[in-house]
C-alpha atoms as a PDB file:
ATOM      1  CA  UNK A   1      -1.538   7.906  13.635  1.00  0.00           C
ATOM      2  CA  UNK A   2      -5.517   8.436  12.517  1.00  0.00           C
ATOM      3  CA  UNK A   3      -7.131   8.408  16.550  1.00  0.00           C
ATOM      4  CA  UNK A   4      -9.127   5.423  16.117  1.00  0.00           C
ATOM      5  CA  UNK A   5      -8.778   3.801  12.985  1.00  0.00           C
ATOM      6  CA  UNK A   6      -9.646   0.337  12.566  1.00  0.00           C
ATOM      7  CA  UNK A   7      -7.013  -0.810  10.949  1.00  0.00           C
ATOM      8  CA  UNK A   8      -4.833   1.174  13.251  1.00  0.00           C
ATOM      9  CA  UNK A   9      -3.325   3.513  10.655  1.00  0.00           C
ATOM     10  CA  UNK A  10       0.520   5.397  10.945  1.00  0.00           C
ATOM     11  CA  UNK A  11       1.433   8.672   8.412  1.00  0.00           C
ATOM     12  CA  UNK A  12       5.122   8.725   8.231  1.00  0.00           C
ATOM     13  CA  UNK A  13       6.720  12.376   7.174  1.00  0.00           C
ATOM     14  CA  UNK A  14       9.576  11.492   5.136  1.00  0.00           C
ATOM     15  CA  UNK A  15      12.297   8.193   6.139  1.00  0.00           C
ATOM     16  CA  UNK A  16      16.293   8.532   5.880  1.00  0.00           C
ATOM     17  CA  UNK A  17      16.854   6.296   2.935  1.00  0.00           C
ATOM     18  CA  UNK A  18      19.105   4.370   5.096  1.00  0.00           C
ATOM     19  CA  UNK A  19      16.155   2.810   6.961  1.00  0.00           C
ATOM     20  CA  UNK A  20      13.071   3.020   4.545  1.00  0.00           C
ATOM     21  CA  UNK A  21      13.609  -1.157   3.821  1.00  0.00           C
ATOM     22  CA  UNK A  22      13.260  -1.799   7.685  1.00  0.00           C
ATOM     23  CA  UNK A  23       9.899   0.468   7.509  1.00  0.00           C
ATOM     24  CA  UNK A  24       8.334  -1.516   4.576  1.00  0.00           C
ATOM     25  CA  UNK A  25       9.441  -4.621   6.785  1.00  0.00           C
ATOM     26  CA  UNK A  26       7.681  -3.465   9.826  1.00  0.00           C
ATOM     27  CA  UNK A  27       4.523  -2.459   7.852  1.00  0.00           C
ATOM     28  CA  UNK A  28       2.099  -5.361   6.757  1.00  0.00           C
ATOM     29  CA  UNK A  29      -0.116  -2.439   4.370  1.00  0.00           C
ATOM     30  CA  UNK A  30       1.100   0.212   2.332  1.00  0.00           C
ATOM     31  CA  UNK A  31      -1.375   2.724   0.752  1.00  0.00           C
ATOM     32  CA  UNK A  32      -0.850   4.970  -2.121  1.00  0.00           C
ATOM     33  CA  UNK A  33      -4.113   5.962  -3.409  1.00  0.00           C
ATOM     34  CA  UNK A  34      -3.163   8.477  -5.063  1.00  0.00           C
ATOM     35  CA  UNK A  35      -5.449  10.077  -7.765  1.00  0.00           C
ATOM     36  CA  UNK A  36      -3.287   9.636 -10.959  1.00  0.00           C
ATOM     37  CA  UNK A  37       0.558   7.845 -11.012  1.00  0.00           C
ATOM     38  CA  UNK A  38       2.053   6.185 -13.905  1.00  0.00           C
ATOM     39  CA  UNK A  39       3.685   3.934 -11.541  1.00  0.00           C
ATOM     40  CA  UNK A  40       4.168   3.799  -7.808  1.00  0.00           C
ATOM     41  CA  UNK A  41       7.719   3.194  -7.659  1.00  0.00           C
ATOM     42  CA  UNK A  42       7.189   3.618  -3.919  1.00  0.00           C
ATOM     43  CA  UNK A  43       4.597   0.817  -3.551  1.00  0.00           C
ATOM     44  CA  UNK A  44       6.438  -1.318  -6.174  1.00  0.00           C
ATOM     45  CA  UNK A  45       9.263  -0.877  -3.456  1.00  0.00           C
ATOM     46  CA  UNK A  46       6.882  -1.990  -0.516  1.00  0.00           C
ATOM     47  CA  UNK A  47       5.931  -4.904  -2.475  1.00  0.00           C
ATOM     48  CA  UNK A  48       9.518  -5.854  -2.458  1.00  0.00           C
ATOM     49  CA  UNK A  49       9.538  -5.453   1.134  1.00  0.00           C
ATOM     50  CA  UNK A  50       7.190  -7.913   1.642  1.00  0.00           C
ATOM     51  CA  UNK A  51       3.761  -5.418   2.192  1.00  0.00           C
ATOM     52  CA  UNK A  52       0.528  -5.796   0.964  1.00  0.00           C
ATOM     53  CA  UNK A  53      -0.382  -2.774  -0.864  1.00  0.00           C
ATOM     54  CA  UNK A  54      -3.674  -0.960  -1.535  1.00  0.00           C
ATOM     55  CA  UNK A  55      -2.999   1.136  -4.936  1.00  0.00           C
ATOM     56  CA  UNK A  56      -5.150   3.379  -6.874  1.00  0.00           C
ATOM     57  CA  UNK A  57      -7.334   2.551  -9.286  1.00  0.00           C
ATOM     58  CA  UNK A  58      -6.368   5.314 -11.500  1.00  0.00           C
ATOM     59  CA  UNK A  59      -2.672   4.830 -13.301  1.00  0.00           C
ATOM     60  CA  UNK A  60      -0.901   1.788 -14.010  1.00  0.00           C
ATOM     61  CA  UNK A  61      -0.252  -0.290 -10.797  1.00  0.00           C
ATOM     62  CA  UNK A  62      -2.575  -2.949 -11.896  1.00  0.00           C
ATOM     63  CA  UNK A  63      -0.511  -3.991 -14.427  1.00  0.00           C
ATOM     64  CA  UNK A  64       2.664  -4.333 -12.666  1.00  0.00           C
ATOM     65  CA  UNK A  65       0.815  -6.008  -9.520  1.00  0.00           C
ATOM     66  CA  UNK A  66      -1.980  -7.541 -11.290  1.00  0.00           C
ATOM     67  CA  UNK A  67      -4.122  -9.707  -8.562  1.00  0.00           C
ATOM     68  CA  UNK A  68      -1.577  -9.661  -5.750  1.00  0.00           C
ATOM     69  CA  UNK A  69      -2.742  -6.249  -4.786  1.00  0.00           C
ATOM     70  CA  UNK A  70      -6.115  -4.599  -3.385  1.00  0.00           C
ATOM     71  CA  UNK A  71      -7.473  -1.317  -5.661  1.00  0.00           C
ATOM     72  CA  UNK A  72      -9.572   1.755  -4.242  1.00  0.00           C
ATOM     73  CA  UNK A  73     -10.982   4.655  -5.520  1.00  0.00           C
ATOM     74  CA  UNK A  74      -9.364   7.564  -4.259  1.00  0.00           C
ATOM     75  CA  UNK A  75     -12.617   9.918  -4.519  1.00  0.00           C
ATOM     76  CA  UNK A  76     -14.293   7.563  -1.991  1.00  0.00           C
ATOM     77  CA  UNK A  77     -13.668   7.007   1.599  1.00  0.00           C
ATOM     78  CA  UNK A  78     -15.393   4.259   1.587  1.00  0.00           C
ATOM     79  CA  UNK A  79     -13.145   2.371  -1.363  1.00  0.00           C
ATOM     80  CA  UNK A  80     -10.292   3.156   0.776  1.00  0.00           C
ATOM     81  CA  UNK A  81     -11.455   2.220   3.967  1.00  0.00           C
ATOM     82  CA  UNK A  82     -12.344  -1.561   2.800  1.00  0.00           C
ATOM     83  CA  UNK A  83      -9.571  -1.598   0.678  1.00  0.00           C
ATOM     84  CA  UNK A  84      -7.067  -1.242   3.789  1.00  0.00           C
ATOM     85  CA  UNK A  85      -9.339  -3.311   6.128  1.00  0.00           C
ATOM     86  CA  UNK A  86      -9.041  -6.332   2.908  1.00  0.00           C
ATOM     87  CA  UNK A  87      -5.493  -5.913   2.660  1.00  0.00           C
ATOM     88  CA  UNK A  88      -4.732  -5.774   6.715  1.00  0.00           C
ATOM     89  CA  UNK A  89      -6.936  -8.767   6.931  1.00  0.00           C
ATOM     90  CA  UNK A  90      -4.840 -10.949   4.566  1.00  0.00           C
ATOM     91  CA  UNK A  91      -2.201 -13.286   5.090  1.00  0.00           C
ATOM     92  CA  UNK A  92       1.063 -11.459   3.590  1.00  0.00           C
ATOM     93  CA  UNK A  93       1.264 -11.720  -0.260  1.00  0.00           C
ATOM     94  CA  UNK A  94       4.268 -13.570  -1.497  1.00  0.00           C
ATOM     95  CA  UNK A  95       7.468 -11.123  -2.015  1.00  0.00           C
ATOM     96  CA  UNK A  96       7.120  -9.519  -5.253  1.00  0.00           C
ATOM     97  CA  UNK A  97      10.369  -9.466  -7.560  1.00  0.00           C
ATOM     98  CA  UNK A  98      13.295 -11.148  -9.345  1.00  0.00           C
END
């Protein structure tokens, strides 16, 4: 957990596939901002698990999540910070998928 953080913020080390769904179903954020991805299959999985997700803006996810997601800059803090805080302060998107 980051001591302090406002959202309160938890760093998983790697899940057993077996329970990853009931993680993203526990979570209400998931952040990847990652400084380049083609696409984050990981936070296109969230999304189907009913998270809101804070994605880079660098790679692709705005065009698979278009509006229904928040965007930060990984190079700042800041952009990352009030990206989460936007996203935890939300009401749940919609489920994303078929």
């Amino acid at each position: 957990a980051a001591h302090g953080a406002d959202p309160p913020v938890r760093f998983l080390l790697p899940l057993d596939p077996a329970i990853v769904a009931d993680a993203y179903a526990a979570a209400r954020v998931h952040v990847l901002p990652s400084f380049f991805e083609v696409a984050e299959l990981v936070s296109l999985e969230a999304a189907l698990g009913g998270c809101n997700i804070v994605a880079s803006t660098n790679g692709g996810m705005r065009e698979y999540l278009g509006d229904a997601a928040w965007y930060c800059d990984p190079d700042s803090t800041d952009s990352v910070r009030e990206a989460i805080a936007a996203a935890w302060a939300s009401p749940l998107q919609p489920t994303v998928g078929p």
